[in-house]
C-alpha atoms as a PDB file:
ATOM      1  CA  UNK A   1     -29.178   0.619 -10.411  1.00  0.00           C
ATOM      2  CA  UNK A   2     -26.662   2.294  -8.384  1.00  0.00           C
ATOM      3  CA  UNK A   3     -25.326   0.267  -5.324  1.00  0.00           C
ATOM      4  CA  UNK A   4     -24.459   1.331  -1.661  1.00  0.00           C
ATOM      5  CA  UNK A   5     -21.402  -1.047  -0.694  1.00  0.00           C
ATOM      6  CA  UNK A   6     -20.494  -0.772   2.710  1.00  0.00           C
ATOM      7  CA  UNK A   7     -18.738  -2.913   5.199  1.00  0.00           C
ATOM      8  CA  UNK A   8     -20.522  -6.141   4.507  1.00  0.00           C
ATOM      9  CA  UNK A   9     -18.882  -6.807   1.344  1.00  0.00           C
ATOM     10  CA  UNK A  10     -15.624  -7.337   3.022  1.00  0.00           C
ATOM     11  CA  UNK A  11     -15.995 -11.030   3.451  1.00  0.00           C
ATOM     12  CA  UNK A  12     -16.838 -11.779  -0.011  1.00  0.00           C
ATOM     13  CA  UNK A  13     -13.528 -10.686  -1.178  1.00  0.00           C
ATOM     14  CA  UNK A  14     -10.023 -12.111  -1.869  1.00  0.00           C
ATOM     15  CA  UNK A  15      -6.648 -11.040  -1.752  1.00  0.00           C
ATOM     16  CA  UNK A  16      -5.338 -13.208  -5.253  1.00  0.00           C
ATOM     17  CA  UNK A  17      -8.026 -12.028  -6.913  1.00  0.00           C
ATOM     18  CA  UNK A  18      -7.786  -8.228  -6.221  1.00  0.00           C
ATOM     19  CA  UNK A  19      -4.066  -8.437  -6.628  1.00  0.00           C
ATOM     20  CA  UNK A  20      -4.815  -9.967 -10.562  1.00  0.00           C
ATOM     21  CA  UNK A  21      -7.287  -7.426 -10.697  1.00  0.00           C
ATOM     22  CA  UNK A  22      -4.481  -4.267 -10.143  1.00  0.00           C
ATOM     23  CA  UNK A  23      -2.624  -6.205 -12.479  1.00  0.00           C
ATOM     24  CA  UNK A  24      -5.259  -6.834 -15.252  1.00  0.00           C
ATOM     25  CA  UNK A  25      -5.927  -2.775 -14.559  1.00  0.00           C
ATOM     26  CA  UNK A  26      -2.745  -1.882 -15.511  1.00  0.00           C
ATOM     27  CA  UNK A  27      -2.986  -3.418 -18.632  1.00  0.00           C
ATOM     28  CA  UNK A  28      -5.409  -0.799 -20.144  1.00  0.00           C
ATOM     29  CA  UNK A  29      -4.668   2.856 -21.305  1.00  0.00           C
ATOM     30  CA  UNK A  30      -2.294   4.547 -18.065  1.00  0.00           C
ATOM     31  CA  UNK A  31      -4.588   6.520 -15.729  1.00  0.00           C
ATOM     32  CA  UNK A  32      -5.702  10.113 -16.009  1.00  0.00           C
ATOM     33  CA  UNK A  33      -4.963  11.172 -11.745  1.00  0.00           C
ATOM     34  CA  UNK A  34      -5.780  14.379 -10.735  1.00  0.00           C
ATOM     35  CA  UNK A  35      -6.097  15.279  -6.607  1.00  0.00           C
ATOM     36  CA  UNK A  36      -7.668  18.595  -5.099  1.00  0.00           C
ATOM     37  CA  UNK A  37      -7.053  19.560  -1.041  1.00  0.00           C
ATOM     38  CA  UNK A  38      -9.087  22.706   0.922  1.00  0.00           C
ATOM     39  CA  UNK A  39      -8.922  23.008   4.306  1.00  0.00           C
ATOM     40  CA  UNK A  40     -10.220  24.928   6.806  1.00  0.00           C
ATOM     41  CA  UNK A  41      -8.099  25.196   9.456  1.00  0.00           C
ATOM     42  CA  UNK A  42      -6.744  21.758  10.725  1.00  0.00           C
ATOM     43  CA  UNK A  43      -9.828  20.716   8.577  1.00  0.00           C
ATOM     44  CA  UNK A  44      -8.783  18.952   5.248  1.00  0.00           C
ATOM     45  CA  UNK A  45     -11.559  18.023   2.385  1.00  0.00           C
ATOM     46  CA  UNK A  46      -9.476  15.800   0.285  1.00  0.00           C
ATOM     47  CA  UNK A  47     -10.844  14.237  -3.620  1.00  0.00           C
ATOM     48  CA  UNK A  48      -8.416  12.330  -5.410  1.00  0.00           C
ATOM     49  CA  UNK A  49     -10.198  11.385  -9.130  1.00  0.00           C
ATOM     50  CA  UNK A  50      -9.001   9.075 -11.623  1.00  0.00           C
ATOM     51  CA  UNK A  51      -9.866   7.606 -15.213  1.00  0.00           C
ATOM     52  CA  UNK A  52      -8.764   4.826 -16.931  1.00  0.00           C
ATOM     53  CA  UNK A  53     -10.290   3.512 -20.291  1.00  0.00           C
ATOM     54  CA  UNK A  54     -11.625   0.529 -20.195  1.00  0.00           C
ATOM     55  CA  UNK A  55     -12.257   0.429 -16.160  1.00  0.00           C
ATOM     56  CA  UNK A  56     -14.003   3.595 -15.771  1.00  0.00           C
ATOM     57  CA  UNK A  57     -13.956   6.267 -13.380  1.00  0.00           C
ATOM     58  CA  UNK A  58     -13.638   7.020  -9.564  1.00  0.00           C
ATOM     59  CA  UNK A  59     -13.682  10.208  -7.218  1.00  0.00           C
ATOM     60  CA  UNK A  60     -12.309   9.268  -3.550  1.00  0.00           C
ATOM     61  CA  UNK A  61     -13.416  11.680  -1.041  1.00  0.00           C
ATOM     62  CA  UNK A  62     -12.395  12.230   2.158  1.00  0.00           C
ATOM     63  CA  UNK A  63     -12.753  14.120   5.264  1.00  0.00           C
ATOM     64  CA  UNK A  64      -9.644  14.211   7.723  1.00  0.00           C
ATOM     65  CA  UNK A  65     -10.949  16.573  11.126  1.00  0.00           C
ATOM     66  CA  UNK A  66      -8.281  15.784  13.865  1.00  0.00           C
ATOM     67  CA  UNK A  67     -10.671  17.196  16.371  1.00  0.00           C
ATOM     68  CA  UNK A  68     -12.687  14.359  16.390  1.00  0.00           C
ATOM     69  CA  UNK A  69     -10.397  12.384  18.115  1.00  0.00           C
ATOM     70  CA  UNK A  70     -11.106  14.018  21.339  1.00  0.00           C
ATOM     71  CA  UNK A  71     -14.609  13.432  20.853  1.00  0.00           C
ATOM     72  CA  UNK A  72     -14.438   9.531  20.369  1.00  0.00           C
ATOM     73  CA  UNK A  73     -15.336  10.039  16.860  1.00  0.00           C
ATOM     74  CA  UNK A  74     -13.125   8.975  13.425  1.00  0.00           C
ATOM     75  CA  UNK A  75     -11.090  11.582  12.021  1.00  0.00           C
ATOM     76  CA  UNK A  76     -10.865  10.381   8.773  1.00  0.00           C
ATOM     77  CA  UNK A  77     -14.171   9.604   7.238  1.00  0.00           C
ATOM     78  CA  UNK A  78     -15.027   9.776   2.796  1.00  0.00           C
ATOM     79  CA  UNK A  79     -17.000   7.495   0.266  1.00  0.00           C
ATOM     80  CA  UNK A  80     -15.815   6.425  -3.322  1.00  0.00           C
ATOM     81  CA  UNK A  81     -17.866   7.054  -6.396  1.00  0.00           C
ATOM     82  CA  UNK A  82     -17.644   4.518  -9.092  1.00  0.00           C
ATOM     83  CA  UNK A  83     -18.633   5.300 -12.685  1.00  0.00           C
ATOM     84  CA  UNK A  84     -19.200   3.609 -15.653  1.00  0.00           C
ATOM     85  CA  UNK A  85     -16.263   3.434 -18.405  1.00  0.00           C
ATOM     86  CA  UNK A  86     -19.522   3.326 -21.101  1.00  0.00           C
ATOM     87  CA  UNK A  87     -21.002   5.960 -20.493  1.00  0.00           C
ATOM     88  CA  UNK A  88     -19.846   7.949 -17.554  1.00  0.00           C
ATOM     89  CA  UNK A  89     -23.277   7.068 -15.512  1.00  0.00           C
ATOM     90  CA  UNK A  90     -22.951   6.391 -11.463  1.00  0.00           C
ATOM     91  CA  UNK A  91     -22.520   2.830 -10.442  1.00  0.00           C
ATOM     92  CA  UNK A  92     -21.938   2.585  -7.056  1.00  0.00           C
ATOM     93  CA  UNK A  93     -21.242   4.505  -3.627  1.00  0.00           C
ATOM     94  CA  UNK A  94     -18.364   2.446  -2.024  1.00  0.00           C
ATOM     95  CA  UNK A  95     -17.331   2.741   1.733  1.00  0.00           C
ATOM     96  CA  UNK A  96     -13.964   4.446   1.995  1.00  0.00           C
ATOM     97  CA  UNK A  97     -12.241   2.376   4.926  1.00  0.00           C
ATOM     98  CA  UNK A  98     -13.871  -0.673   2.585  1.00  0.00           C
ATOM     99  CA  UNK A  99     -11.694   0.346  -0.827  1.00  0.00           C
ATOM    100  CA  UNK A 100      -8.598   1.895   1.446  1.00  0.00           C
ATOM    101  CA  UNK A 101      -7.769  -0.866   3.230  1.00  0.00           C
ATOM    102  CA  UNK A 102      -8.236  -3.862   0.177  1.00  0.00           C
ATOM    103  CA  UNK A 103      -6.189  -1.074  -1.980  1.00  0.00           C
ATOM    104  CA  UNK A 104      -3.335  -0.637   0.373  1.00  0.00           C
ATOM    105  CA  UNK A 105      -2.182  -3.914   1.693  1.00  0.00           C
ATOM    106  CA  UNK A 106      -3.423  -5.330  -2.133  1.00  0.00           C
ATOM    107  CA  UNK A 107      -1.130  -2.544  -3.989  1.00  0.00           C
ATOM    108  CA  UNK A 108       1.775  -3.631  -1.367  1.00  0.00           C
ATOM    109  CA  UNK A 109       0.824  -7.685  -1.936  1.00  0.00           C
ATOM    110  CA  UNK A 110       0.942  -7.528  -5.700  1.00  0.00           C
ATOM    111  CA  UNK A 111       4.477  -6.266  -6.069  1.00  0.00           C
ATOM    112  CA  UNK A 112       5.256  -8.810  -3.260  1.00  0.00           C
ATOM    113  CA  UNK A 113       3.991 -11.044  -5.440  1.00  0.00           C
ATOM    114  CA  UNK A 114       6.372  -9.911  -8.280  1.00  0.00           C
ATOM    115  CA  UNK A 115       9.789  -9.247  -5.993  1.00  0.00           C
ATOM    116  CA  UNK A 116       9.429 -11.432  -2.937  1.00  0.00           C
ATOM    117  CA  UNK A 117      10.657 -14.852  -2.707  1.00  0.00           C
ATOM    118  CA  UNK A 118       7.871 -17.126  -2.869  1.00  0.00           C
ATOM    119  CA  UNK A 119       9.409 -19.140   0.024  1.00  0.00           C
ATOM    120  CA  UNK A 120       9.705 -16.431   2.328  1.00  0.00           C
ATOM    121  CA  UNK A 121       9.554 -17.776   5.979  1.00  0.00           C
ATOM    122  CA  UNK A 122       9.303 -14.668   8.241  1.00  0.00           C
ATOM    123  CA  UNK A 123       7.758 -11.346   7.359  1.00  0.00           C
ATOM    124  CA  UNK A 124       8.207  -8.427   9.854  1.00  0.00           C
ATOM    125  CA  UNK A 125       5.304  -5.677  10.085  1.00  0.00           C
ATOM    126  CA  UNK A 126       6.907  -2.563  11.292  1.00  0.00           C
ATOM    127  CA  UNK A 127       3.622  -0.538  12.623  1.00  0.00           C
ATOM    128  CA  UNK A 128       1.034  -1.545  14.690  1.00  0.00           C
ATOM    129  CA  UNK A 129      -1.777   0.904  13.285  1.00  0.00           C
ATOM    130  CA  UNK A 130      -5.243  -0.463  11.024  1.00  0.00           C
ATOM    131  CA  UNK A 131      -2.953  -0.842   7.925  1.00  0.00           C
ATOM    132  CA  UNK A 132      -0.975  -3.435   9.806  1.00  0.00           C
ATOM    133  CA  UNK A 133      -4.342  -5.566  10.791  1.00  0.00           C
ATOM    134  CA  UNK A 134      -5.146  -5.427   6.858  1.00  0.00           C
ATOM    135  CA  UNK A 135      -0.936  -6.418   5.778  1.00  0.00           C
ATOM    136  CA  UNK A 136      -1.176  -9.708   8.038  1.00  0.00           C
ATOM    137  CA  UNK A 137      -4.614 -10.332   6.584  1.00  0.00           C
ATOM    138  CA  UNK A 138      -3.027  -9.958   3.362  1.00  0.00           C
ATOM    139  CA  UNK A 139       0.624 -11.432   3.370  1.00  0.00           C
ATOM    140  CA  UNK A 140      -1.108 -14.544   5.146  1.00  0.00           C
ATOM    141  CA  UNK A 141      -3.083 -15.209   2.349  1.00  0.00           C
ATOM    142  CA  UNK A 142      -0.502 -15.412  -0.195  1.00  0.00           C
ATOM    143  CA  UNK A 143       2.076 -16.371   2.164  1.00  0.00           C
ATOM    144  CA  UNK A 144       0.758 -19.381   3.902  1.00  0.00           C
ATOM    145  CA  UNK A 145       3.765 -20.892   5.275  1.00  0.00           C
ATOM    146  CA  UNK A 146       5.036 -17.615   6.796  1.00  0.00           C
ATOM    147  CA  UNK A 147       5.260 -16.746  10.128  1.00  0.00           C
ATOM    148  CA  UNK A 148       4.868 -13.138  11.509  1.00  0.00           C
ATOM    149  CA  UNK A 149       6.859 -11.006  13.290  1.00  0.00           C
ATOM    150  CA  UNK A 150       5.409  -7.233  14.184  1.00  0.00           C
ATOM    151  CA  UNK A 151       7.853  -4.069  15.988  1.00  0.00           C
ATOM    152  CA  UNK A 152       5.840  -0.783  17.472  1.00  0.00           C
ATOM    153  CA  UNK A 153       7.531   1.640  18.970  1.00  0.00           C
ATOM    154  CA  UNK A 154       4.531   1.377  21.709  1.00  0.00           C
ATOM    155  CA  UNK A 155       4.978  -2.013  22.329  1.00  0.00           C
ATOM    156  CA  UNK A 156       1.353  -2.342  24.217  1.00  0.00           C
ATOM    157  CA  UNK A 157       0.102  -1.725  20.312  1.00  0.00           C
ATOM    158  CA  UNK A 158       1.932  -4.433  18.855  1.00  0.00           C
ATOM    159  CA  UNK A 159       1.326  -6.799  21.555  1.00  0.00           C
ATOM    160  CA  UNK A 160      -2.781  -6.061  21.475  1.00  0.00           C
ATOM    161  CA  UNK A 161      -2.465  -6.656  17.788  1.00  0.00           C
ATOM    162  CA  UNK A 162      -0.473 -10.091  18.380  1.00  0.00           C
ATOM    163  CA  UNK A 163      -2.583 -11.598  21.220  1.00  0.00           C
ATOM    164  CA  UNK A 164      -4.891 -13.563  18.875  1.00  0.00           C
ATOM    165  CA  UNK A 165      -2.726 -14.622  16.399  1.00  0.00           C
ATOM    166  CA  UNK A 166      -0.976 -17.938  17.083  1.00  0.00           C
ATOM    167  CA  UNK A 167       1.354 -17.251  13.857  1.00  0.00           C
ATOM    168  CA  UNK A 168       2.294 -13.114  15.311  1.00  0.00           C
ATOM    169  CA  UNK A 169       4.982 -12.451  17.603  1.00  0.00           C
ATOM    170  CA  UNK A 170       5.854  -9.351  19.182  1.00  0.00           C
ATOM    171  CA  UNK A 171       9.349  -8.145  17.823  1.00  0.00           C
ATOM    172  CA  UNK A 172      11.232  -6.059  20.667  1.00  0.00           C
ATOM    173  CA  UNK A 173      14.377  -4.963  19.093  1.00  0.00           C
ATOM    174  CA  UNK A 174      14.114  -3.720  15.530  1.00  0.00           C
ATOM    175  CA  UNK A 175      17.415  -4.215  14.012  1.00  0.00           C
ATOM    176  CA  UNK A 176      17.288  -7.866  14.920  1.00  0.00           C
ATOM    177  CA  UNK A 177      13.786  -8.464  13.670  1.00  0.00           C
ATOM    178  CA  UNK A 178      15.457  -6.631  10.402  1.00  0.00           C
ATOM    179  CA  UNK A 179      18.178  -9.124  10.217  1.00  0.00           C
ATOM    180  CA  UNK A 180      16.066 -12.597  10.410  1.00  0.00           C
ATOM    181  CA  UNK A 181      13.080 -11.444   8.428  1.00  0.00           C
ATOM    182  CA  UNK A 182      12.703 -11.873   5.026  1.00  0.00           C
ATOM    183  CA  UNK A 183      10.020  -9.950   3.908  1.00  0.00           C
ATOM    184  CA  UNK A 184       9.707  -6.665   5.974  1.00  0.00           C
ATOM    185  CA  UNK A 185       6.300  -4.547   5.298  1.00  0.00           C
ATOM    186  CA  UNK A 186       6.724  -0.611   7.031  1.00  0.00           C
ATOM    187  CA  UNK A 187       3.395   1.186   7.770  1.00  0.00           C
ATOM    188  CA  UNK A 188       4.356   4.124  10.167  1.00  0.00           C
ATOM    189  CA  UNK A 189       3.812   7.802  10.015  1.00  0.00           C
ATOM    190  CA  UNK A 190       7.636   8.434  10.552  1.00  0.00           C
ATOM    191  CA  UNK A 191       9.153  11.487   9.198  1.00  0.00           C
ATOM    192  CA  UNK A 192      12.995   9.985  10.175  1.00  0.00           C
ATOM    193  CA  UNK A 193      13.728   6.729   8.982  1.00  0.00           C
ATOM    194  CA  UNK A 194      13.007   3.769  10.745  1.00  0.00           C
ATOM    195  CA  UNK A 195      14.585   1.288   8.424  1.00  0.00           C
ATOM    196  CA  UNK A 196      18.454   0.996   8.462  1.00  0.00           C
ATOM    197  CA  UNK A 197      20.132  -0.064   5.614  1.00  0.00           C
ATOM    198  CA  UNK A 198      23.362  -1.860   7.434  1.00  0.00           C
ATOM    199  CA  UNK A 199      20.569  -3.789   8.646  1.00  0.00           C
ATOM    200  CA  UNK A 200      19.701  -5.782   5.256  1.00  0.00           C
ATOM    201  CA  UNK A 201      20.828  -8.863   4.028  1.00  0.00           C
ATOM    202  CA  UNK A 202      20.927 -10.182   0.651  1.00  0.00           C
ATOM    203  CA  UNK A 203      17.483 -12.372  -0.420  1.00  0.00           C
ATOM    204  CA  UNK A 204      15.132  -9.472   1.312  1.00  0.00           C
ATOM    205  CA  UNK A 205      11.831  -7.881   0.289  1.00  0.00           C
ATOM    206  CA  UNK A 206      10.890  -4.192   1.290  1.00  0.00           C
ATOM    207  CA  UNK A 207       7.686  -2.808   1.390  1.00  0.00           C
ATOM    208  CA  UNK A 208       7.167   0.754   2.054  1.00  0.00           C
ATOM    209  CA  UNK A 209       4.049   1.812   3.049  1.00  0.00           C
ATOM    210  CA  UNK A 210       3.858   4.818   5.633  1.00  0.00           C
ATOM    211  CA  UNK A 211       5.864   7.606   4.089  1.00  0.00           C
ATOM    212  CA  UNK A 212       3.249   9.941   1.076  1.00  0.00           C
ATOM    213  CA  UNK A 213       4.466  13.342   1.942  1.00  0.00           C
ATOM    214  CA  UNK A 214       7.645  15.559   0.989  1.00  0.00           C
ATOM    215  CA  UNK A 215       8.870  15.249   4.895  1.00  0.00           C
ATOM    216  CA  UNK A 216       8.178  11.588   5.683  1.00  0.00           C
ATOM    217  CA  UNK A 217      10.669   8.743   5.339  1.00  0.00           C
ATOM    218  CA  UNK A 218      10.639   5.137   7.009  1.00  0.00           C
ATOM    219  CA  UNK A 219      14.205   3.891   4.998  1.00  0.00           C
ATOM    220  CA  UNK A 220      17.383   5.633   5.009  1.00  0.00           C
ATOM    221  CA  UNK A 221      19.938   6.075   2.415  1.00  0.00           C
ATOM    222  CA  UNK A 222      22.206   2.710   2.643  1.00  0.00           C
ATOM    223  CA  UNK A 223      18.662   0.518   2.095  1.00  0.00           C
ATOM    224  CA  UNK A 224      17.910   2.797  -0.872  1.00  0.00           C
ATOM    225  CA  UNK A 225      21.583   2.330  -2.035  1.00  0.00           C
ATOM    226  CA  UNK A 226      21.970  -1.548  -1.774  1.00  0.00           C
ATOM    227  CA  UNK A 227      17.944  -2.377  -3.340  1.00  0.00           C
ATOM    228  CA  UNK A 228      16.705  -2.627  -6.753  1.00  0.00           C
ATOM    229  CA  UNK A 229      14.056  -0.357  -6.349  1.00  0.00           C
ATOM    230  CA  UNK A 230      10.479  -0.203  -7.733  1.00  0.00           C
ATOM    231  CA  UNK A 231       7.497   1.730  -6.961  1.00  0.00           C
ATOM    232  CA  UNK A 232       3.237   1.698  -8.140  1.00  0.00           C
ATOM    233  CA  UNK A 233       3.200   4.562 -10.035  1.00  0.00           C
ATOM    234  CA  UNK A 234       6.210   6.656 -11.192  1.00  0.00           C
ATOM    235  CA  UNK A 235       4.011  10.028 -11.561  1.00  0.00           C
ATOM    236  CA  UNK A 236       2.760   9.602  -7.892  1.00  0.00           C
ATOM    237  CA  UNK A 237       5.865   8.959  -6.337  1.00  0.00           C
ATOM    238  CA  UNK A 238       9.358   9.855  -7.379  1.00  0.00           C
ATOM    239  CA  UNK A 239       8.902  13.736  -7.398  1.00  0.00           C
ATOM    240  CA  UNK A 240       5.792  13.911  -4.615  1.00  0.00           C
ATOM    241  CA  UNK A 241       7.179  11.469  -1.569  1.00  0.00           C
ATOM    242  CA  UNK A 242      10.210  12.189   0.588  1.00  0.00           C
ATOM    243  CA  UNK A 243      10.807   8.317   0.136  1.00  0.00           C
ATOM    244  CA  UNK A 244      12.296   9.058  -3.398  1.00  0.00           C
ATOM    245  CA  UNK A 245      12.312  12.713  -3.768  1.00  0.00           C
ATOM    246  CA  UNK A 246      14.920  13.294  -0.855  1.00  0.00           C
ATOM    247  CA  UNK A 247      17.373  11.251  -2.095  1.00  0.00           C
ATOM    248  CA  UNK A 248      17.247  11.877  -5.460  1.00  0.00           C
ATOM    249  CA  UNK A 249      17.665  15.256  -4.886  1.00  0.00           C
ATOM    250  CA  UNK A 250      20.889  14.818  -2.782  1.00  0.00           C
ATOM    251  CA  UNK A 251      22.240  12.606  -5.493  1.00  0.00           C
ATOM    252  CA  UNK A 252      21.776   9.101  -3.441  1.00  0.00           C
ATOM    253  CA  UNK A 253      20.466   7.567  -5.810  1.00  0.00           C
ATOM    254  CA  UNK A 254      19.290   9.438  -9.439  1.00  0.00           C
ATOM    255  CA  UNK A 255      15.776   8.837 -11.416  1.00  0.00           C
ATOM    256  CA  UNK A 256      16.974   5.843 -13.399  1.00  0.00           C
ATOM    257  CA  UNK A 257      17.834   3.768 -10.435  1.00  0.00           C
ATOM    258  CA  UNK A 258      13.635   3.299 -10.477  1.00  0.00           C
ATOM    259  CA  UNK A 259      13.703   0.318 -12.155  1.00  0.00           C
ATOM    260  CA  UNK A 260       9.775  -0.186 -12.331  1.00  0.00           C
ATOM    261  CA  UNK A 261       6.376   0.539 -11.914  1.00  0.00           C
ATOM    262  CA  UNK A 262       3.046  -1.580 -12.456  1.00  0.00           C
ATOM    263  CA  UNK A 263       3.349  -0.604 -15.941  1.00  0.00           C
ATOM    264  CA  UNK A 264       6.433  -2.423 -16.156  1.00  0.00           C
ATOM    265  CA  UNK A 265       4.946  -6.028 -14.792  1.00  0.00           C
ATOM    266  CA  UNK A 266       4.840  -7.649 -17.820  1.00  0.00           C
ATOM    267  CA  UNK A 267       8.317  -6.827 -18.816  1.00  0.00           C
ATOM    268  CA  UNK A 268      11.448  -8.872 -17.494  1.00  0.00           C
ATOM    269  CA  UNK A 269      13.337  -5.852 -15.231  1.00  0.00           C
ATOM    270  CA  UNK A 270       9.949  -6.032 -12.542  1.00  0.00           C
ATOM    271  CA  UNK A 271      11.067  -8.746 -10.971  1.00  0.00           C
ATOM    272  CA  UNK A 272      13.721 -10.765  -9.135  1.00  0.00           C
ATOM    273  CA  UNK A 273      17.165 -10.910 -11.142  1.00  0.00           C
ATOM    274  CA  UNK A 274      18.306 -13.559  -8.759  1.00  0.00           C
ATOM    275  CA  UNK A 275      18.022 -14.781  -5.165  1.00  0.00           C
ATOM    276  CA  UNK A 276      20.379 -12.497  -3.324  1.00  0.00           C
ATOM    277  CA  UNK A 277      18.458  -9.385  -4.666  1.00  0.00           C
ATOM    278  CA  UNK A 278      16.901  -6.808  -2.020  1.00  0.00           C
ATOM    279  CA  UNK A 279      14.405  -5.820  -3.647  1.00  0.00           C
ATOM    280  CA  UNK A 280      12.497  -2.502  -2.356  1.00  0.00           C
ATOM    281  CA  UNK A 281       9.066  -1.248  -3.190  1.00  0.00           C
ATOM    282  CA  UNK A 282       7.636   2.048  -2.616  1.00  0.00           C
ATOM    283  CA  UNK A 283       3.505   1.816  -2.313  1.00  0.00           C
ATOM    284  CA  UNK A 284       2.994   5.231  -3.257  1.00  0.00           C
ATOM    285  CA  UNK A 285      -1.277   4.598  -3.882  1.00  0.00           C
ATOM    286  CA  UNK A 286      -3.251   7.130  -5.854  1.00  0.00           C
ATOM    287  CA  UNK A 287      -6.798   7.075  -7.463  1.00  0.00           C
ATOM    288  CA  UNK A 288      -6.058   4.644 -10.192  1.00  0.00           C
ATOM    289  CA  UNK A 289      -5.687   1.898  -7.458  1.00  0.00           C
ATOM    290  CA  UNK A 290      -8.851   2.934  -5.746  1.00  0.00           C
ATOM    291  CA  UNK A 291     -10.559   2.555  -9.185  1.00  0.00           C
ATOM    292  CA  UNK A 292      -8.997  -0.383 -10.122  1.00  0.00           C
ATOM    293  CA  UNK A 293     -10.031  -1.724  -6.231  1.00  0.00           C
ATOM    294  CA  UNK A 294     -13.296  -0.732  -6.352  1.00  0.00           C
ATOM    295  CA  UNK A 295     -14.826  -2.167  -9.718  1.00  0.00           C
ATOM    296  CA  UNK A 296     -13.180  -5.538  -8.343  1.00  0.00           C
ATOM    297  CA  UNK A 297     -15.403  -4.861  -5.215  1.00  0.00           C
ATOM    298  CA  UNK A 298     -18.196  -3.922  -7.425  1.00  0.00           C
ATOM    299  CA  UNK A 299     -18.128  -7.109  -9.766  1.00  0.00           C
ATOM    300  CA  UNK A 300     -17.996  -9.291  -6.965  1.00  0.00           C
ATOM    301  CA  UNK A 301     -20.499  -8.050  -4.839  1.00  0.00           C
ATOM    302  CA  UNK A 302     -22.930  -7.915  -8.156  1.00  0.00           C
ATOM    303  CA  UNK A 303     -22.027 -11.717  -7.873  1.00  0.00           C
ATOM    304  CA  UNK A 304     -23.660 -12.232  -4.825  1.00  0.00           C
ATOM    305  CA  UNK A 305     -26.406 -10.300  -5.581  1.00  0.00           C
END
């Protein structure tokens, strides 16, 4: 039977659970990725396909048509085909906001997991777009005793995203927020960084999030310099996102000073060495995490069945 999960599965899930789920994923053969773009004008058809054995396989397609905008409709719209590991047969349709959103904030959450401090007090959202809805959803869960501070540089944005949230304040100078947080998660579609690293303080947690393209950048040089850095995936980061790629290639920091990816969690270096690290993480995604996020989605909505 092959099964149409849409939007109504989102309540049945949980952020611990998909997070040991990535993890478990990573314990199995390392993936097979392979993306394809066209385009037609500003038209993109984008399929990002992955295989892992022992999980199975996904295609991720998606639609990006920046027209639509003007016409009230989404402009990024796709669907995520799950198949079996066995024997390759279709086993569910998933909805692609569904699997992007539990994939993204639970990629970012599981190394948070690994290099946060546990007793982290304040985390800082930086970004006031749908992945920051999904990181307080997320952070929250594993985070309990956390408060929440979120920065925009449209501050209307951060404040419509903070009026419901007794724990959420708005943040309205950055390098401040920076200084007093101590986890700070970065969703924004920033080509210049954001992120300063004069700003950091020994004990801190970095999540990247916004940057996945040769040009785009949320933290500059001196953060890079003064973190132990880590990222998802090695192959889908270091030589394809500005993030990485920019300053390794000015000789900032070299190749080796990636000290981990999720193939690395069960081996001492992916974590804290002690608690004045700043740790940095680079959530580079790819189609191995979609997989990996939608058989969780799959096996517990065949739960509730």
């Amino acid at each position: 039977m092959i099964e149409i999960i849409g939007q109504d599965a989102d309540g049945l899930l949980d952020w611990t659970d998909l997070t040991q789920a990535i993890e478990d994923g990573h314990k199995h053969a390392k993936a097979q990725i392979k993306d394809t773009f066209m385009y037609r004008g500003k038209d993109t058809l984008l399929s990002r396909a992955a295989w892992v054995d022992g999980v199975g396989m996904a295609v991720k397609s998606a639609t990006v048509f920046p027209g639509n905008a003007a016409l009230e409709l989404p402009t990024v719209n796709g669907a995520v085909s799950l198949f079996a590991d066995f024997d390759g047969a279709l086993e569910a349709v998933l909805d692609f906001h569904l699997v992007t959103k539990w994939k993204t904030a639970g990629d970012s959450l599981l190394a948070a997991t690994k290099l946060a401090r546990m007793d982290s007090e304040v985390i800082l959202i930086i970004g006031a777009g749908t992945v920051a809805r999904s990181l307080r959803e997320a952070y929250g869960a594993v985070f309990p005793q956390a408060r929440f501070e979120i920065w925009n540089r449209a501050i209307a944005r951060a404040e419509e995203l903070a009026e419901d949230d007794p724990r959420m304040e708005v943040a309205s100078n950055l390098e401040a927020a920076v200084r007093k947080a101590d986890i700070i998660t970065s969703a924004t579609s920033s080509s210049k960084p954001v992120l300063k690293g004069k700003w950091l303080r020994p004990g801190q947690h970095i999540d990247l999030i916004g940057a996945f393209r040769p040009d785009m950048r949320e933290a500059d040089d001196e953060a890079l310099k003064r973190a132990r850095i880590f990222v998802d995936n090695r192959e889908t980061t270091i030589d394809h996102i500005g993030e990485l790629k920019a300053p390794i290639e000015a000789g900032v920091i070299t190749r080796d000073d990636i000290l981990g990816d999720f193939y690395d969690l069960e081996k001492p270096v992916f974590g804290r060495q002690s608690d004045d690290d700043i740790t940095l993480f680079k959530n580079g995604g790819g189609a191995h995490l979609d997989l990996m996020t939608a058989r969780y989605i799959l096996d517990v909505w065949r739960e509730h069945q």
